[in-house]
Protein backbone atom coordinates (compact mmCIF):
# COMPACT_ATOMS: atom_id res chain seq x y z
CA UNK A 1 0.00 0.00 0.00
CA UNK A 2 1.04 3.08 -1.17
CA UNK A 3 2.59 5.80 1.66
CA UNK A 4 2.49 3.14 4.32
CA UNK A 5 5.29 3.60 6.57
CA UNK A 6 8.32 1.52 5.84
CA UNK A 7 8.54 0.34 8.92
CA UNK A 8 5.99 -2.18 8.85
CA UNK A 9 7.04 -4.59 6.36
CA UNK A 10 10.10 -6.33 8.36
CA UNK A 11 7.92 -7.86 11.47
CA UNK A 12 7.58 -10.99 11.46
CA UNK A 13 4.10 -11.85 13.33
CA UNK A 14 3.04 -14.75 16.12
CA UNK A 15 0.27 -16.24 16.38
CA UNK A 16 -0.80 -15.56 20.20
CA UNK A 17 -3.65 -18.53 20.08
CA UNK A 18 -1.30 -21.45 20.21
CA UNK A 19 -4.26 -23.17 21.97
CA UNK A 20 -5.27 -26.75 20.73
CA UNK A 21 -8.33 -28.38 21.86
CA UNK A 22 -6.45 -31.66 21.85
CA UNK A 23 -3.47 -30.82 24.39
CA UNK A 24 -6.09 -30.14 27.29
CA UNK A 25 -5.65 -32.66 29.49
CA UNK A 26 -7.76 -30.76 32.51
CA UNK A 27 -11.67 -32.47 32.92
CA UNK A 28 -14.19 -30.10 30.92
CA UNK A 29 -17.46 -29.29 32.34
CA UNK A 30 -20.43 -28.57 30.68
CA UNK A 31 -23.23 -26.52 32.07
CA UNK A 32 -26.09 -25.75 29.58
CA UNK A 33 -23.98 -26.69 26.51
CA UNK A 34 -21.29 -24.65 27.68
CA UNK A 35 -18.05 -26.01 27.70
CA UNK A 36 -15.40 -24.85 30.46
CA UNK A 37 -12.29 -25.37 31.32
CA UNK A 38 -10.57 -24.52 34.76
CA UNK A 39 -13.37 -22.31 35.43
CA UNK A 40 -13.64 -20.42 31.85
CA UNK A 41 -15.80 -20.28 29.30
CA UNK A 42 -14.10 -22.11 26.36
CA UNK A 43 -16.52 -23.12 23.72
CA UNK A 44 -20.50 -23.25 23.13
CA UNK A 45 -22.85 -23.56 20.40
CA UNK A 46 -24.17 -20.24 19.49
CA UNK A 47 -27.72 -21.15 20.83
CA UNK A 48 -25.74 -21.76 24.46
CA UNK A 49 -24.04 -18.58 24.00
CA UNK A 50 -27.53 -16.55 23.52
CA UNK A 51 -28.95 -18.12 26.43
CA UNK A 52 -26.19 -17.38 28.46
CA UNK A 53 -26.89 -13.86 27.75
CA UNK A 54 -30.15 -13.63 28.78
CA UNK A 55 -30.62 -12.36 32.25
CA UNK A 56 -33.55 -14.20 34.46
CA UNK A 57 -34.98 -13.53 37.60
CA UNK A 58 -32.12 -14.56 39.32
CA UNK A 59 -29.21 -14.41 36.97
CA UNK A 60 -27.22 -12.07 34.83
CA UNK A 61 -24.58 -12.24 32.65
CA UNK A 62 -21.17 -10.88 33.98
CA UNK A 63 -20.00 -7.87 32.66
CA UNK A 64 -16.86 -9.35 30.49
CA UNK A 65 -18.93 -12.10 29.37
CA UNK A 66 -21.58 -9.51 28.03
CA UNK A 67 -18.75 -7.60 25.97
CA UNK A 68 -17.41 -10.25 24.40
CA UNK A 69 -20.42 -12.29 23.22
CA UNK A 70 -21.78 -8.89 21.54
CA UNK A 71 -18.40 -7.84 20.01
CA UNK A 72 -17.61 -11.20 18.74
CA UNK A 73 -21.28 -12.50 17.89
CA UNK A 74 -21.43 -10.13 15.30
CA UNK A 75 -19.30 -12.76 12.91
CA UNK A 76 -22.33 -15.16 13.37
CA UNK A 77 -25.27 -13.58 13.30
CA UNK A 78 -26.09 -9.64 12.83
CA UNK A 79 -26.84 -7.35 15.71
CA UNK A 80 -30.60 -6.73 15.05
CA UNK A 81 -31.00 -10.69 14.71
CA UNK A 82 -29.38 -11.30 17.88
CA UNK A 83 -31.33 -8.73 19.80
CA UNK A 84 -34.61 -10.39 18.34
CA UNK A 85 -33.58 -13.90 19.30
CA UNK A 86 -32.73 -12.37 22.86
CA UNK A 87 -36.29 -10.60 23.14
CA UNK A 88 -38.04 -12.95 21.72
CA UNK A 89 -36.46 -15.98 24.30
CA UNK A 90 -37.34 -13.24 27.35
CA UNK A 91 -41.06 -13.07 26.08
CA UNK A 92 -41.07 -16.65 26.16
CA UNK A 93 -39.34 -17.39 29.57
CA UNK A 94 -41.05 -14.70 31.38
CA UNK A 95 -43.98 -15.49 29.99
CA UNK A 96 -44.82 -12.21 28.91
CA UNK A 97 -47.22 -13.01 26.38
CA UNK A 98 -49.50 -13.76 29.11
CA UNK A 99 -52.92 -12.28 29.18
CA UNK A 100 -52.32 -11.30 32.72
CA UNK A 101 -48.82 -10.92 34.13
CA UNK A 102 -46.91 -12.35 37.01
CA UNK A 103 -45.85 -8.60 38.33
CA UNK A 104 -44.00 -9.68 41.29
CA UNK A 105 -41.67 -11.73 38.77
CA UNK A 106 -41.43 -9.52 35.83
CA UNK A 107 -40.28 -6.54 38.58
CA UNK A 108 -37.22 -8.87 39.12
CA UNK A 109 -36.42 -9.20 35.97
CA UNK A 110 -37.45 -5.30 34.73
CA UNK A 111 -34.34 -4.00 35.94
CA UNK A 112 -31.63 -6.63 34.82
CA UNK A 113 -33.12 -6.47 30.63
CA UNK A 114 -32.95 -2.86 31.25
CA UNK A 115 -29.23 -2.72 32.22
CA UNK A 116 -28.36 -5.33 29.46
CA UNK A 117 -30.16 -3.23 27.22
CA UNK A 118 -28.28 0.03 28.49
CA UNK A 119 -24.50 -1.89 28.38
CA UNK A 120 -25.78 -2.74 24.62
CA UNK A 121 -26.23 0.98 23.79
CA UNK A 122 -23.29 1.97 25.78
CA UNK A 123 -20.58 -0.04 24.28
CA UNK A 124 -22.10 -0.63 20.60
CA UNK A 125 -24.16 2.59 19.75
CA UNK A 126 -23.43 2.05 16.43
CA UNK A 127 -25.40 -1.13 16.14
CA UNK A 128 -28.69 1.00 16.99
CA UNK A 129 -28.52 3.54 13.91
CA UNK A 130 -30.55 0.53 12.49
CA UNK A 131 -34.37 0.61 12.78
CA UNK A 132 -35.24 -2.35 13.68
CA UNK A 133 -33.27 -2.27 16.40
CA UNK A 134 -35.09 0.82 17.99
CA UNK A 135 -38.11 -1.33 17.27
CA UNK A 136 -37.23 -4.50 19.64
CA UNK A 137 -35.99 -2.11 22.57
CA UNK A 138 -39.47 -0.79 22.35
CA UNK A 139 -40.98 -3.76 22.00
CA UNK A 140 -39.21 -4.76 25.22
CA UNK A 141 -40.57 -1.83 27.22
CA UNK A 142 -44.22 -1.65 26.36
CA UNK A 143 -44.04 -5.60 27.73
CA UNK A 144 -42.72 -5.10 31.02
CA UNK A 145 -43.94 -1.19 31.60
CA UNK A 146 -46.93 -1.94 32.64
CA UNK A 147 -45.54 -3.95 36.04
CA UNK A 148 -43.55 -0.40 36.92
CA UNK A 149 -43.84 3.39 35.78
CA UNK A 150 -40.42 3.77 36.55
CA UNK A 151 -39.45 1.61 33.54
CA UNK A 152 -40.90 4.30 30.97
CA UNK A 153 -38.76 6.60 32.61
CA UNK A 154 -35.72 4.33 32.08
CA UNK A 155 -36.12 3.55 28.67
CA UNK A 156 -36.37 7.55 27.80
CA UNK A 157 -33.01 8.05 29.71
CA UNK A 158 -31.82 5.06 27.57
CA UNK A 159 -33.10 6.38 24.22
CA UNK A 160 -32.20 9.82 25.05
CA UNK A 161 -28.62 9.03 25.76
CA UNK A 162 -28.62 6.82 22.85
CA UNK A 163 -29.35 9.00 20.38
CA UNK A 164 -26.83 11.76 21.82
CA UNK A 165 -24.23 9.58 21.65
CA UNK A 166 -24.87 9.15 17.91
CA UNK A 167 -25.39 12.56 17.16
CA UNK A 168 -21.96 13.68 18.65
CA UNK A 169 -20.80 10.21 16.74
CA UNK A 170 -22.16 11.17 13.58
CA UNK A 171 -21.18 15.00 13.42
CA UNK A 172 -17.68 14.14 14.34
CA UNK A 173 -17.50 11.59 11.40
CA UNK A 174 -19.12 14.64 9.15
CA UNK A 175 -16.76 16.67 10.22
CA UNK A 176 -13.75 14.05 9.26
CA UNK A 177 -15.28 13.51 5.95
CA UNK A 178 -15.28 17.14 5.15
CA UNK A 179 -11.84 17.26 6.15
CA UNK A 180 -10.75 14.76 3.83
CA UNK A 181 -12.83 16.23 1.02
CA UNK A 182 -11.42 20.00 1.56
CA UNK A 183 -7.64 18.05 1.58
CA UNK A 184 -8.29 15.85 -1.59
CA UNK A 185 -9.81 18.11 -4.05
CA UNK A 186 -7.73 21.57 -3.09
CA UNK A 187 -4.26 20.41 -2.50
CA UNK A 188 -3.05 16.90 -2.14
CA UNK A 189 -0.98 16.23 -5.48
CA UNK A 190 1.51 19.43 -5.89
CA UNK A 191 3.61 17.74 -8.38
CA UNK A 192 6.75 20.59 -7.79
CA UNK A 193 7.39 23.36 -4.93
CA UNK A 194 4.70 25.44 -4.95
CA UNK A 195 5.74 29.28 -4.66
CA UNK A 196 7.07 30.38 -1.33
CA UNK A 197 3.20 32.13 -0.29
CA UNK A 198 2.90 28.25 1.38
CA UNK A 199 2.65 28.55 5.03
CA UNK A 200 5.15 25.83 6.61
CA UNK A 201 4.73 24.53 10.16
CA UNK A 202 7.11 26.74 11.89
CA UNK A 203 5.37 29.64 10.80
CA UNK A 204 1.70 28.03 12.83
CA UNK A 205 3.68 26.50 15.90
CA UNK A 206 7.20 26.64 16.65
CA UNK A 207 7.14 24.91 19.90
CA UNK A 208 7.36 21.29 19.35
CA UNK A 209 5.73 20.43 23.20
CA UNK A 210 2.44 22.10 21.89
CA UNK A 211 2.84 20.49 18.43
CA UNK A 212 2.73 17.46 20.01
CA UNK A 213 -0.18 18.24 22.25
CA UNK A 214 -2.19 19.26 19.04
CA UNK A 215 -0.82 15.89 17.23
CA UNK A 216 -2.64 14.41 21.01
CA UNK A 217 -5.91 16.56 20.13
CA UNK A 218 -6.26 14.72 16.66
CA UNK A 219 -5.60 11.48 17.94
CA UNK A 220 -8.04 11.10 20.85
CA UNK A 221 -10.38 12.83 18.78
CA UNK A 222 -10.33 10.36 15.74
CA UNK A 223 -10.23 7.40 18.39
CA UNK A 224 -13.80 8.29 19.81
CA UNK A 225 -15.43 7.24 17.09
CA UNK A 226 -14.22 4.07 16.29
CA UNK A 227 -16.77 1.77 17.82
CA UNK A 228 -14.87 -1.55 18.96
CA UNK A 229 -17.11 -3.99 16.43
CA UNK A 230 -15.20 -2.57 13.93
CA UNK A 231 -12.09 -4.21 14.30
CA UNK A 232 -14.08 -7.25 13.97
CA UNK A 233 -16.12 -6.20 11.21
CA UNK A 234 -12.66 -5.65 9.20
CA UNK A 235 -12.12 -9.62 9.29
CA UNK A 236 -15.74 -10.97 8.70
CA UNK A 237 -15.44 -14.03 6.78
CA UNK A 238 -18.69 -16.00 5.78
CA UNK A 239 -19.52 -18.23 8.54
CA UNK A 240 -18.68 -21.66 7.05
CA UNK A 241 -22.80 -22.81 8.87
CA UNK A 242 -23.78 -20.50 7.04
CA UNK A 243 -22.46 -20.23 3.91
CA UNK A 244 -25.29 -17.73 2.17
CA UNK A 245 -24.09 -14.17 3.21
CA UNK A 246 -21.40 -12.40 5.04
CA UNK A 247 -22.76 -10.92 8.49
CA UNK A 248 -21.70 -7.49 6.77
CA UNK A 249 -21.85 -6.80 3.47
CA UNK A 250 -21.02 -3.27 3.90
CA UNK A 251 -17.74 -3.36 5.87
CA UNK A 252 -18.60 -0.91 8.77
CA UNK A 253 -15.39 0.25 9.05
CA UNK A 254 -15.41 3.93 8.10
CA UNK A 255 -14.01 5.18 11.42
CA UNK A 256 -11.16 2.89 11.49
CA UNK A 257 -10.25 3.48 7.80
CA UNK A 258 -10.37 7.32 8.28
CA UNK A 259 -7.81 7.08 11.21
CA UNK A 260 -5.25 5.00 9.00
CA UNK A 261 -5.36 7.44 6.13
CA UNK A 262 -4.68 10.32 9.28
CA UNK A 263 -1.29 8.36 10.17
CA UNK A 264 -0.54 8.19 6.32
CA UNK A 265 -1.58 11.80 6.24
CA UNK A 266 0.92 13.12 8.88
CA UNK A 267 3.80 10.69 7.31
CA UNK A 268 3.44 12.48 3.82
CA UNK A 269 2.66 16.09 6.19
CA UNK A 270 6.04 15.89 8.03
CA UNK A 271 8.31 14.40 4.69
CA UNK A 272 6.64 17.47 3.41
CA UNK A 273 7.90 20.15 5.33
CA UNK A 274 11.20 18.69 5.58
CA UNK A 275 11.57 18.82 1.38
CA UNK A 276 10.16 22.33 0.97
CA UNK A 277 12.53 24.91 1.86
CA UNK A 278 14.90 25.76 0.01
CA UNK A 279 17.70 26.24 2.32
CA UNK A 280 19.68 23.13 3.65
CA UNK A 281 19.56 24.79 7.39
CA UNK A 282 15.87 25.27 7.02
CA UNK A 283 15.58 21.59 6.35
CA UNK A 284 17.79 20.91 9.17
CA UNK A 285 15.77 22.93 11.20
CA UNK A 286 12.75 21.43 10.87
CA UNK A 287 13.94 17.94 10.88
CA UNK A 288 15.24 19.01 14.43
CA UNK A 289 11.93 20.28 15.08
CA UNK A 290 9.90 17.36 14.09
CA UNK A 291 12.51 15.10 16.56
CA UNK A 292 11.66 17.12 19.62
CA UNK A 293 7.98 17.14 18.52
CA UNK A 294 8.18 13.33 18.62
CA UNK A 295 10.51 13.04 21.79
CA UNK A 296 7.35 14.98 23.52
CA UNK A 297 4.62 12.78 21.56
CA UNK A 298 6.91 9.62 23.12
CA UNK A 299 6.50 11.08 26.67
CA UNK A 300 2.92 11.94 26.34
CA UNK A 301 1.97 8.23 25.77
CA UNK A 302 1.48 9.43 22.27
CA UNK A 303 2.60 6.32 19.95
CA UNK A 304 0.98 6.88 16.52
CA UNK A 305 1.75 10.00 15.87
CA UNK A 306 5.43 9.46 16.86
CA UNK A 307 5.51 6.41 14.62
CA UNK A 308 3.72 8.31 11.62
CA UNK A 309 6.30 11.28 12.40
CA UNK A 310 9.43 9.08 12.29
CA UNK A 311 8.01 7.36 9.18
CA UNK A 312 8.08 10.60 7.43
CA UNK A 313 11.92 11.11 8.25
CA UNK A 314 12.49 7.35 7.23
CA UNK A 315 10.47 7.96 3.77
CA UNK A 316 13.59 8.38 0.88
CA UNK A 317 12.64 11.58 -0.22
CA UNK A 318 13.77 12.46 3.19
CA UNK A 319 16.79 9.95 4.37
CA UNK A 320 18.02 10.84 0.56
CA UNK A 321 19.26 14.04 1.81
CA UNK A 322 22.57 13.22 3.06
CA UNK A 323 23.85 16.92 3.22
CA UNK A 324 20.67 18.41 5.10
CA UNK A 325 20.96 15.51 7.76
CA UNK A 326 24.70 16.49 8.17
CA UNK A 327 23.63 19.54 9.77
CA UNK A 328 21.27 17.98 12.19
CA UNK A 329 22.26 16.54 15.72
CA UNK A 330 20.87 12.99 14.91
CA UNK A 331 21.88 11.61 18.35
CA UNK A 332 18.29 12.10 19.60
CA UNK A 333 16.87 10.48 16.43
CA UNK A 334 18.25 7.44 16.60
CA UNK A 335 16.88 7.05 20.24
CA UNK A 336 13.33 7.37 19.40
CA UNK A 337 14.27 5.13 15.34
CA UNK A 338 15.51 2.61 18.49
CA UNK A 339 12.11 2.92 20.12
CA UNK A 340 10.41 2.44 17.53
CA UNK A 341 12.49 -0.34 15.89
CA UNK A 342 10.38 -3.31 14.43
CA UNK A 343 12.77 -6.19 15.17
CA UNK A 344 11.74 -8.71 17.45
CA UNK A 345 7.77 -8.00 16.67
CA UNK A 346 8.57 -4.07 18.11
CA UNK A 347 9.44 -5.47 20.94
CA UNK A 348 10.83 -2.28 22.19
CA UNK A 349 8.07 -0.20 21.35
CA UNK A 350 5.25 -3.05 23.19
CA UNK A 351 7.30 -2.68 26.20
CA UNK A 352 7.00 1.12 26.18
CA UNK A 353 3.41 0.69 25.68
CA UNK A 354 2.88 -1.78 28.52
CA UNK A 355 4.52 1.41 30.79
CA UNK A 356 2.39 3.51 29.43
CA UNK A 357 -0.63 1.18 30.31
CA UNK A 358 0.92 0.62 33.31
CA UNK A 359 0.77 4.27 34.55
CA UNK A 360 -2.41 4.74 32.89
CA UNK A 361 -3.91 2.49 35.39
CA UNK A 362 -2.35 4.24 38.32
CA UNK A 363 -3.21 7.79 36.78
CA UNK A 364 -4.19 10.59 38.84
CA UNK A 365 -4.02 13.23 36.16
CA UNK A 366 -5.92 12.90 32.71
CA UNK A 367 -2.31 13.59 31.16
CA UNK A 368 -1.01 10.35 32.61
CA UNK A 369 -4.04 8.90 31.46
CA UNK A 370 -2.87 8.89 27.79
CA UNK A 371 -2.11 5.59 25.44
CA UNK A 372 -2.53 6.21 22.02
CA UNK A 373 -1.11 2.89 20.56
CA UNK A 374 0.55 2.70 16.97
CA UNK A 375 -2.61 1.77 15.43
CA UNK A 376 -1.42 -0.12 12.33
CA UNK A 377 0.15 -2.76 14.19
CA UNK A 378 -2.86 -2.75 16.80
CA UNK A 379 -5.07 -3.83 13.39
CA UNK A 380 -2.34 -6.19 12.76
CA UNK A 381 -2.15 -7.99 15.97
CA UNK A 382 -6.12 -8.43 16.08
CA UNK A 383 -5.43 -9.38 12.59
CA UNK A 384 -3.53 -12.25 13.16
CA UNK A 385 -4.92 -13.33 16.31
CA UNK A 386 -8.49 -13.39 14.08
CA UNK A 387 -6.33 -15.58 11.44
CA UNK A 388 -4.50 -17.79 13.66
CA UNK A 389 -7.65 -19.61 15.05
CA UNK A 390 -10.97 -20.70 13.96
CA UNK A 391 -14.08 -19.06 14.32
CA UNK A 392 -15.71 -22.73 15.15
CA UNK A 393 -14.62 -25.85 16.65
CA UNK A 394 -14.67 -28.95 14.60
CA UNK A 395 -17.86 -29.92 16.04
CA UNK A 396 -19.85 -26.41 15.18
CA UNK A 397 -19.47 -25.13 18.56
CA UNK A 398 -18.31 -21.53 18.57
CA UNK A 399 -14.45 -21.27 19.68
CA UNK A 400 -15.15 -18.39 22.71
CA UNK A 401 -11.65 -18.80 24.18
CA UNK A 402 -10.33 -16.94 21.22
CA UNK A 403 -12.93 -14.19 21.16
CA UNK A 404 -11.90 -13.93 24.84
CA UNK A 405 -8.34 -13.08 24.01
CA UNK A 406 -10.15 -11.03 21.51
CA UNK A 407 -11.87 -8.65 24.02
CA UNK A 408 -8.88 -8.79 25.97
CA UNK A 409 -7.40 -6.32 22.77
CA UNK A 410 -10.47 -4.34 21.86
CA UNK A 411 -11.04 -3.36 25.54
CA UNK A 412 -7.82 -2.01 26.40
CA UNK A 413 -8.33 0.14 23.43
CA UNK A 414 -11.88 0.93 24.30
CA UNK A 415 -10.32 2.04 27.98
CA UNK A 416 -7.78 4.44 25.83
CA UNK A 417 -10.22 6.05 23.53
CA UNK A 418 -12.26 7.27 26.23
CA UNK A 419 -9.50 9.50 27.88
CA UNK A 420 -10.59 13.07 27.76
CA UNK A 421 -7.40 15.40 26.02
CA UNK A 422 -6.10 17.54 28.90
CA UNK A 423 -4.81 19.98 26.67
CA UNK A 424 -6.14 22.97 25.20
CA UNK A 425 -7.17 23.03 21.93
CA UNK A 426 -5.30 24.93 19.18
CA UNK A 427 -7.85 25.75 15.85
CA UNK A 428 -5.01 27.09 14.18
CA UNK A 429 -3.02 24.12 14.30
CA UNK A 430 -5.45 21.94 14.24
CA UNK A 431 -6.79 23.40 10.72
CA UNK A 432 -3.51 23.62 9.13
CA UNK A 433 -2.86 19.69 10.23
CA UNK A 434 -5.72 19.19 8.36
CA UNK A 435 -5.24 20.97 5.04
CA UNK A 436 -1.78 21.81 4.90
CA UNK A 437 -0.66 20.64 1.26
CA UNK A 438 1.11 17.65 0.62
CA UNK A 439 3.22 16.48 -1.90
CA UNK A 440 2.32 12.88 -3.62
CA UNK A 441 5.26 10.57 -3.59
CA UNK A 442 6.46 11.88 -6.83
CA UNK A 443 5.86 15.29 -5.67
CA UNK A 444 8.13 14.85 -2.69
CA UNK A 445 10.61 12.86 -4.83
CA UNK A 446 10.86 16.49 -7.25
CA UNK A 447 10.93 18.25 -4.63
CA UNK A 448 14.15 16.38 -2.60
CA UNK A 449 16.05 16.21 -6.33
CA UNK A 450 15.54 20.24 -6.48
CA UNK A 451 16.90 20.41 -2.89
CA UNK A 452 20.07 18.14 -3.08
CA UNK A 453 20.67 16.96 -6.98
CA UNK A 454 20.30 12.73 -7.46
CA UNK A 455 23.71 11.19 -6.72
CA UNK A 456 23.74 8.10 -9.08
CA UNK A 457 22.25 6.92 -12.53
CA UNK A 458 19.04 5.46 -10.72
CA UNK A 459 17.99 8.55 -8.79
CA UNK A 460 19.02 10.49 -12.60
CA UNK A 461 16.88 8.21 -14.46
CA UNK A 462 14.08 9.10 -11.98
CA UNK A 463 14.44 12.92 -11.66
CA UNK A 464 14.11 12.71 -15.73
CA UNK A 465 11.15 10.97 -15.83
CA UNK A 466 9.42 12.98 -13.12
CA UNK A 467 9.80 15.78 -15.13
């Protein structure tokens, strides 16, 4: 893929589900057509896995158990199927299609469909921009309203904060997309240096500490709206029971997409203003610049854009430049290249970002707060832990201890995204992030030939043809 960062292409990846069912030695139970093993869930059929949803009376579900069915069911059956099956099994347990009700029962189980209901909307408000959806939460209430006022007054608070959540969701992905439009059509492809009336970044923000606060602003901002289904979602397969239809034919994965072309935007962004100027010290300078702006990312817990940042100085436009580099105290550099460094599946970089969780748990501040994990690798490991294991046992039962690992992922991202930015916010910056103009790959290739001329035949051949 074109203007990925370099870095990526050396890893070699693990599988982390080196489970097999036939090395457990350890006595399975089974409760309900749920298998476990040393007390954990490890494999159902999908039926099983429903019931075990459904609160009663006198159960209900636990809270990790609830995440991970809905995040993972999603590759089995759709959401507005599930939440029918799960309705319609509570209208037939609690009998509430009974002429006259059992009120003394259905006031134990009001409350616990309610707060399933609510940690549905909470963690997956995406799934409810569908109708029918609405429809079966609705359904719910006017069946078990009539036992208590109070659960009218519920379901409003429900639906109300519901449907705020995907407002704010939906205006912050309009305002993305009209980002990205204002970038693509006005300025993206300069194909040589444009004349000197381009702002550059030194001119909008000089100090790199609140550069890389901004860079902070962007990121936790683009994070909120990714909903955690769609890192699943990316990987939907068929079901092999059901071999008709994918769960998704369109891939809901706008938010997630959007965030991977902002890392590919800031790469191209920062090789940008390094080729520009004319001057080999003003190329030094902001190479220096763009270092200390992702020394400070590094120490805010800042990962992606200090990965997309050092991509940009690693992209040969940029390392090409042998003289302007000369200039620059490098020492720095190569500490945060080291960081960074993909050998030994970034092991470096996933033990800085286990200290970073670390002290996010411990936080007292919302600064400390801050993870923003290098997001293309985060895909990747969800990637291959999705392709390293099947979906299904052998025998059709649904394989949950890999959706557990799973959840294990997605929530520690879901606890990340939901740090509010201590910072204050910077338009100007934030704009010019935004829209500043890029060069194309070509464009930046022109542009690094003006500044320092091609040394051999290869780099000749190209610098002809570009123009």
């Amino acid at each position: 893929q074109e203007g990925m960062p370099q870095t990526l292409s050396s890893t070699s990846m693990f599988t982390p589900c080196s489970f097999s069912p036939h090395l457990h030695t350890s006595k399975e139970d089974e409760q309900g057509g749920l298998i476990f093993q040393d007390g954990n869930l490890t494999s159902a059929s999908l039926d099983a896995l429903i019931q075990h949803l459904i609160p009663t009376t006198d159960y209900y579900p636990e809270k990790a158990y609830i995440f991970t069915f809905l995040l993972s069911s999603r590759l089995f059956i759709e959401p507005h199927e599930l939440l029918s099956r799960v309705c319609h099994k509570c209208i037939e347990q609690q009998r509430l299609d009974d002429p006259v009700l059992d009120k003394a029962r259905i006031r134990k189980f009001g409350p616990k469909i309610l707060q399933l209901l609510t940690e549905w909307t909470e963690t997956f408000p995406y799934d409810f921009q569908e109708e029918r959806m609405i429809g079966h939460l609705k359904d719910m209430i006017h069946r078990i309203a009539p036992c208590d006022e109070a659960y009218w007054k519920k379901m409003n608070q429900l639906l109300q904060t519901l449907n705020q959540k995907l407002a704010t969701l939906s205006h912050g992905q309009e305002g993305i997309v009209k980002i990205n439009a204002a970038v693509s059509d006005k300025l993206v492809a300069f194909k040589s240096k444009p004349p000197s009336i381009q702002r550059e970044i030194l001119s909008v923000c000089s100090d790199p500490y609140t550069l890389a606060q901004q860079l902070t602003h962007v990121e936790l901002e683009r994070l909120s709206h990714i909903g955690p289904e769609e890192f699943v979602q990316a990987f939907v397969h068929k079901d092999p029971l059901d071999g008709t239809k994918p769960c998704f034919s369109d891939q809901k994965t706008s938010n997630l997409e959007a965030y991977v072309k902002w890392f590919n935007r800031l790469c191209y962004l920062v090789a940008t203003e390094i080729c520009m100027p004319a001057k080999k010290k003003q190329r030094a300078q902001v190479i220096e610049f763009f270092i200390d702006v992702a020394r400070e990312c590094f120490n805010i817990g800042n990962f992606n854009s200090l990965m997309a940042i050092i991509s940009g100085m690693n992209m040969s436009p940029v390392s090409r430049l042998k003289k302007t580099w000369s200039k620059v105290k490098t020492a720095k550099f190569f500490i945060l290249e080291h960081q960074m460094d993909p050998t030994g599946n970034f092991y470096n970089y996933r033990t800085a970002l286990r200290g970073a969780a670390h002290r996010s748990l411990t936080a007292h501040s919302n600064r400390e707060k801050i993870v923003i994990p290098f997001f293309s690798l985060l895909i990747k490991d969800i990637y291959f832990l999705n392709e390293g294991c099947a979906n299904r046992l052998p025998n059709g039962h649904v394989n949950f201890e890999k959706f557990l690992e799973l959840a294990k992922q997605v929530g520690e991202f879901i606890t990340w995204k939901q740090v509010e930015c201590p910072f204050e916010q910077d338009a100007n910056i934030i704009h010019y992030l935004h829209t500043a103009p890029i060069f194309t790959e070509d464009g930046l290739y022109l542009a690094s030939y003006e500044s320092e001329s091609p040394e051999n035949q290869t780099e000749k051949d190209r610098w002809k043809s570009l123009r």
